[in-house]
Protein backbone atom coordinates (compact mmCIF):
# COMPACT_ATOMS: atom_id res chain seq x y z
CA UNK A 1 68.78 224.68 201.89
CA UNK A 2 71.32 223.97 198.78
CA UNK A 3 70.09 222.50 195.95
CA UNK A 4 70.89 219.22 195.16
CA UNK A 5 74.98 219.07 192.87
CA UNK A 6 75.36 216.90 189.93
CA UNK A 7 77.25 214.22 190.22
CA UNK A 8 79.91 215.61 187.60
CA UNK A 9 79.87 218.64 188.98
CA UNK A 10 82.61 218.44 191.48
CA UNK A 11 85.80 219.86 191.89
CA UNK A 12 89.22 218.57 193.67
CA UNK A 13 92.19 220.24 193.92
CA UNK A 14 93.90 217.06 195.46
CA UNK A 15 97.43 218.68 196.01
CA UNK A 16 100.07 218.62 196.20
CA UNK A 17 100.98 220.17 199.53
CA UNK A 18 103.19 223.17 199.25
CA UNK A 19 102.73 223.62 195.43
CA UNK A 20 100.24 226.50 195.26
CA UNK A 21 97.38 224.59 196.19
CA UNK A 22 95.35 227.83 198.44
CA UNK A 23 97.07 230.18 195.75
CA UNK A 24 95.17 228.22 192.57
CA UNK A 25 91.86 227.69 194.91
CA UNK A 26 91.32 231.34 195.66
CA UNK A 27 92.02 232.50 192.41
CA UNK A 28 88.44 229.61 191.51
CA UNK A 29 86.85 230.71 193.80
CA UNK A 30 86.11 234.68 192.13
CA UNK A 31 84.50 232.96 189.42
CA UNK A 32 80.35 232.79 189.64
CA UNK A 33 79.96 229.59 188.27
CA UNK A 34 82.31 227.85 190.91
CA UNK A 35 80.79 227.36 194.35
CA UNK A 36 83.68 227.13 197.32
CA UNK A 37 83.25 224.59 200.11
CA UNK A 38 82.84 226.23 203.46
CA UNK A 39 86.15 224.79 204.43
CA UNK A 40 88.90 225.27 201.73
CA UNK A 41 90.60 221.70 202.89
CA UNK A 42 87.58 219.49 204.05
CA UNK A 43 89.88 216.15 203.69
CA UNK A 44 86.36 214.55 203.77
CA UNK A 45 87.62 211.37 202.26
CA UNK A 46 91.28 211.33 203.74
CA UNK A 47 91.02 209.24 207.16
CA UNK A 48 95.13 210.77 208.89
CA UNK A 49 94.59 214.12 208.31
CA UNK A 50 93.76 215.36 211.98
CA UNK A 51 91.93 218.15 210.12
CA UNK A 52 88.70 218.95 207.97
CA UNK A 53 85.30 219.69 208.33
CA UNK A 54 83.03 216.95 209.55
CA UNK A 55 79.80 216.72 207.76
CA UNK A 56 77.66 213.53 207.18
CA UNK A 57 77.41 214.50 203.11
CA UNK A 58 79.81 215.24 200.97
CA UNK A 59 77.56 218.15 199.02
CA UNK A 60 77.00 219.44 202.90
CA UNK A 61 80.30 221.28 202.33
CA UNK A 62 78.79 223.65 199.69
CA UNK A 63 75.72 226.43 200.01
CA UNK A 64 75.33 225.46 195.84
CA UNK A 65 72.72 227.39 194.15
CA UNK A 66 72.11 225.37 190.80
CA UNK A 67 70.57 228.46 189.27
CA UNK A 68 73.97 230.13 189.35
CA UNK A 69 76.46 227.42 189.94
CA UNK A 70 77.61 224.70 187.88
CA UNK A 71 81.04 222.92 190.46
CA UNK A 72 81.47 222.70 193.82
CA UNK A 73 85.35 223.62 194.32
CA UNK A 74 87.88 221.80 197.30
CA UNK A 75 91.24 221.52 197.64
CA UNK A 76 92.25 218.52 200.16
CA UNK A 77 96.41 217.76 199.95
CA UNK A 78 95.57 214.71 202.01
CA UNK A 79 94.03 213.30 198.87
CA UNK A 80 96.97 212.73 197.22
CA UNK A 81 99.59 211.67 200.05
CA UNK A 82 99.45 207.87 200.10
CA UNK A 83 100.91 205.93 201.67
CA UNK A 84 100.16 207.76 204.57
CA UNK A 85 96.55 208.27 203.41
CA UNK A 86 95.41 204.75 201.21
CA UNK A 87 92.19 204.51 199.44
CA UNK A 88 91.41 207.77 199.12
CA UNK A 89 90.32 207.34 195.06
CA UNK A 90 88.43 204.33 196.10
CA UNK A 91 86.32 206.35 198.50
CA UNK A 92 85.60 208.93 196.09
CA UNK A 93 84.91 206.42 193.61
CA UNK A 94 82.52 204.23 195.53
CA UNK A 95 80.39 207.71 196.57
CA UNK A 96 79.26 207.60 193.47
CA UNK A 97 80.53 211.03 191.85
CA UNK A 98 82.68 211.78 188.93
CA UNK A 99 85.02 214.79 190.15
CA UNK A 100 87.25 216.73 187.74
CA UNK A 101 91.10 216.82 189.46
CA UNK A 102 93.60 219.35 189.21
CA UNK A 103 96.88 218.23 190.39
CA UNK A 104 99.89 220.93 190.97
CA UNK A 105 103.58 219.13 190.65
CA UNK A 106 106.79 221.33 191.49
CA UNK A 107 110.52 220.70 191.71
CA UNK A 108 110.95 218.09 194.52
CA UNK A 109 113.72 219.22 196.30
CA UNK A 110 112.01 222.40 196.79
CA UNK A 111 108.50 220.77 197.66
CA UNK A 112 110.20 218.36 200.21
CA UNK A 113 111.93 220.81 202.06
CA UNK A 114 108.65 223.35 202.02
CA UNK A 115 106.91 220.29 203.55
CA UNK A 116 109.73 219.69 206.12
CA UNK A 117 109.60 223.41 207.16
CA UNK A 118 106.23 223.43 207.67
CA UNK A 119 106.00 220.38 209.44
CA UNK A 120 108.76 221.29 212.29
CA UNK A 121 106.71 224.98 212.34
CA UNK A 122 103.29 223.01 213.00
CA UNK A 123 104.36 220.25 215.57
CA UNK A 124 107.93 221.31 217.19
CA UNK A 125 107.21 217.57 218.29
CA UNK A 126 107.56 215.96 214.61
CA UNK A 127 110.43 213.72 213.65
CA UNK A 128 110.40 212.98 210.56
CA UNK A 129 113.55 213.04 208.81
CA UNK A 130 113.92 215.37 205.93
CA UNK A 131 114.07 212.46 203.43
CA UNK A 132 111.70 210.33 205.23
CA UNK A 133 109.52 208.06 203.04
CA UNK A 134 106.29 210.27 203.31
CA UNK A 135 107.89 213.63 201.93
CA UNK A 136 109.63 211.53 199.65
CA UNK A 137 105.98 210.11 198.52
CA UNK A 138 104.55 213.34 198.46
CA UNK A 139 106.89 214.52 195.71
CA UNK A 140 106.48 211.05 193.63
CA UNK A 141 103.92 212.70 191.50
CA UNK A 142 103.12 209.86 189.65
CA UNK A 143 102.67 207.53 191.94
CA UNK A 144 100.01 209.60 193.60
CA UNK A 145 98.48 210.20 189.89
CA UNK A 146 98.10 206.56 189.95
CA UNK A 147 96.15 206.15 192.84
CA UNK A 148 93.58 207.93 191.00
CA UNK A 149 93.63 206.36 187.66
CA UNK A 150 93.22 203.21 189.16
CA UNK A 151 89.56 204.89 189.07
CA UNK A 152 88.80 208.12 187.02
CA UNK A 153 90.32 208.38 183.08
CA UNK A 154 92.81 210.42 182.51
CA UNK A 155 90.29 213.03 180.68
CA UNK A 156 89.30 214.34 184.58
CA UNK A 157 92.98 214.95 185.22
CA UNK A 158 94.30 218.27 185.29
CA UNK A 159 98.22 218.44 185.59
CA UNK A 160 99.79 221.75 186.52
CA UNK A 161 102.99 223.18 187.02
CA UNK A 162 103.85 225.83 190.14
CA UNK A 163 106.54 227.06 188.55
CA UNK A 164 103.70 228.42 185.55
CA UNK A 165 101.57 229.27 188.38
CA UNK A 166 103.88 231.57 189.89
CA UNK A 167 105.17 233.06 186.57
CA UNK A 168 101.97 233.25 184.72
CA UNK A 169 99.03 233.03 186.99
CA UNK A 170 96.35 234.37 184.57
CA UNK A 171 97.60 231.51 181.68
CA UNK A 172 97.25 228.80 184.60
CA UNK A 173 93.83 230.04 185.33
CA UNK A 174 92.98 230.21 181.49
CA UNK A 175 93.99 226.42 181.29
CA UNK A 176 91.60 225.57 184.11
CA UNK A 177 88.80 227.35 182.91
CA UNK A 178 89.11 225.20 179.42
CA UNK A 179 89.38 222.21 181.46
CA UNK A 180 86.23 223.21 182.95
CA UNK A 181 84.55 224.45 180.01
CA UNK A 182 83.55 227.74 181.71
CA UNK A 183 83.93 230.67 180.12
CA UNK A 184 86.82 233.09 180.56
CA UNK A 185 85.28 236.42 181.56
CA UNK A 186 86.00 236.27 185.10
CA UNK A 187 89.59 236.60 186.45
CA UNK A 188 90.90 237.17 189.83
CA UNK A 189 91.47 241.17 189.90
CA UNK A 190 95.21 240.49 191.72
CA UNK A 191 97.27 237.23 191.77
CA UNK A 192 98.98 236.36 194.94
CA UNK A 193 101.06 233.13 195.25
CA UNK A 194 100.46 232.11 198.71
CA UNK A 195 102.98 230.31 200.91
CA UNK A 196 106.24 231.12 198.45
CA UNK A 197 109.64 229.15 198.58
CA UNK A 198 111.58 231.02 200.88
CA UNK A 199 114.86 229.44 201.26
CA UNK A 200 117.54 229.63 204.04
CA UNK A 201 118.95 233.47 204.14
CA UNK A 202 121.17 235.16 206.40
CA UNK A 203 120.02 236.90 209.49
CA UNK A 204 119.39 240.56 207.86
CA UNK A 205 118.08 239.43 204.80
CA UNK A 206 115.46 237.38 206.79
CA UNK A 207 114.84 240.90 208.67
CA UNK A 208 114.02 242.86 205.83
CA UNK A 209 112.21 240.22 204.29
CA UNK A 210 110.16 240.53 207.48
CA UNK A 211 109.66 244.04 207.38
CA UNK A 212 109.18 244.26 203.95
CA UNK A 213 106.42 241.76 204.63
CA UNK A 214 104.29 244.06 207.19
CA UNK A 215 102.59 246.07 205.41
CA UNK A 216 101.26 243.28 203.08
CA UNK A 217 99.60 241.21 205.74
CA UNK A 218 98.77 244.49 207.56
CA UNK A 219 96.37 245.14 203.50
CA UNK A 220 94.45 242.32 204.82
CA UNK A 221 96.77 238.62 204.11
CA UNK A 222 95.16 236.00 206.14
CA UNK A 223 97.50 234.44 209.22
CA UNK A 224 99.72 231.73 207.56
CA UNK A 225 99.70 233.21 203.93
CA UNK A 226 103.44 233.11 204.22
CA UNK A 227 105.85 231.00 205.40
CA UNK A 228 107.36 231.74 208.74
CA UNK A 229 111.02 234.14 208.09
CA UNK A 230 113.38 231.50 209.49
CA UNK A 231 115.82 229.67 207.72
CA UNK A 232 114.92 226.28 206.30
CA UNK A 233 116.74 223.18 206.46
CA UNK A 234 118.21 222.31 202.92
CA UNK A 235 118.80 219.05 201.59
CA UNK A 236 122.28 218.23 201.86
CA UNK A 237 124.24 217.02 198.50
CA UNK A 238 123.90 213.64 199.39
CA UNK A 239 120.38 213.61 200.77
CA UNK A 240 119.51 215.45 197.33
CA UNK A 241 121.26 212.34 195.44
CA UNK A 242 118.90 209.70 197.47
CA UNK A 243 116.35 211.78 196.49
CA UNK A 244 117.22 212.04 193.17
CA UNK A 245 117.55 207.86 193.05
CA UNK A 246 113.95 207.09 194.44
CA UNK A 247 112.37 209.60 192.31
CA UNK A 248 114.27 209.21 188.86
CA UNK A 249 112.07 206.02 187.58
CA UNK A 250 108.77 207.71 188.17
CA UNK A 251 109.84 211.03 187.24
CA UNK A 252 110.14 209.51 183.67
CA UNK A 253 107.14 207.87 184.17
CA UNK A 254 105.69 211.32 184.78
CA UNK A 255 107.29 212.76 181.91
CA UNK A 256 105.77 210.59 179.74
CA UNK A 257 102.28 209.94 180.58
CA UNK A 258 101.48 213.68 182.07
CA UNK A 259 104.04 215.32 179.90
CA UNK A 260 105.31 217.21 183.01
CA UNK A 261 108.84 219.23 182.33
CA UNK A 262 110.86 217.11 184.37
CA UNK A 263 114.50 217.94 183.04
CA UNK A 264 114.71 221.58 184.81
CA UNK A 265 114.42 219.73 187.99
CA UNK A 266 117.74 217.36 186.87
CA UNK A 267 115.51 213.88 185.65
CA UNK A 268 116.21 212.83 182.32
């Protein structure tokens, strides 16, 4: 039986989808002071998912050995894609815990059309449009952000960037381990982004990319590491201007409450 977890002593990786999420939770998870959930993406407080684990408690998720561990570790994307999921902070709020959140943000354009190609890949029956207003949400960082401050200070925030992750994975981890006030002699022995940008390519380079692919997932890469080795559907110019319009105000918004880099991906 698992010992009873602190009420402080949870962990959410709350998204967002297709910014490193997996990548950031299995590097956590090597660390013996952080207890993984059985299920890396319980969405136990989302309500749309269509995924999850279903337990009646929260701590359920997590074999947690007090004498060893000191956070119970998730990552759930659903938490942070209102409006398709509402009330998600409320939930968490109202169970009476005090979670610390790590957030990962990454250029729009590129998360939206991630999130587009995985969607068609998932459900050849989904039609959404590419600039439909829940991958549009999904990349309006701070308005998700918000959802959550409506409850938890800004102290239990984490804000991280995938482009850091993906250039500096060890750094990234450093930073959460302060957050977490653990200490920093436990590191992943290999960093591995998981699910990279792959953007549309030409029919050869998509075959060697395949190829070149093999042998990694035949060293032991779980099904679904990578994103499939078809082309994906840009944004057009003018779809990347709408985007550009809804986003712009809270971009700012981000940039100046989170301090989030959002000039390299064209905000001002």
């Amino acid at each position: 039986m698992a010992d009873t977890i602190p009420d402080d002593a949870y962990v959410m990786i709350i998204g967002a989808m297709k910014c490193g999420t997996t990548s950031l939770y299995e590097y956590l998870k090597v660390h013996p002071a952080i207890c993984p959930a059985i299920d890396k993406e319980p969405e136990f407080f989302s309500e749309n998912q269509g995924h999850g684990v279903s337990v009646l408690n929260y701590a359920d998720l997590w074999p947690f050995n007090a004498a060893r561990h000191q956070y119970a570790l998730e990552a759930s994307t659903g938490y942070t894609k209102y409006p398709a999921e509402t009330g998600v902070a409320a939930r968490i709020h109202a169970y009476g815990i005090q979670p610390r959140f790590i957030y990962l943000v990454r250029n729009p354009f590129d998360r939206i059309e991630s999130h587009f190609d995985f969607m068609r890949r998932q459900d050849p029956r989904w039609s959404n449009t590419i600039t439909g207003t829940q991958l549009l949400a999904t990349s309006n960082y701070y308005l998700q952000l918000q959802q959550f401050r409506q409850y938890f200070p800004r102290e239990r925030l984490l804000v991280l960037d995938f482009d850091d992750l993906v250039a500096e994975p060890h750094a990234v981890v450093a930073r959460v381990y302060n957050f977490l006030r653990l200490s920093d002699h436990h590191f992943p022995k290999r960093y591995k982004v998981r699910n990279p940008t792959r953007r549309a390519q030409g029919p050869i380079a998509r075959l060697r990319g395949w190829l070149a692919a093999r042998p990694r997932r035949a060293q032991g890469s779980t099904a679904g590491e990578l994103e499939a080795h078809t082309a994906r559907v840009p944004l057009t110019d003018a779809q990347r201007d709408h985007v550009h319009a809804q986003l712009a105000p809270d971009m700012r918004r981000l940039r100046d409450e989170y301090e989030v880099d959002v000039a390299k991906w064209g905000f001002m």
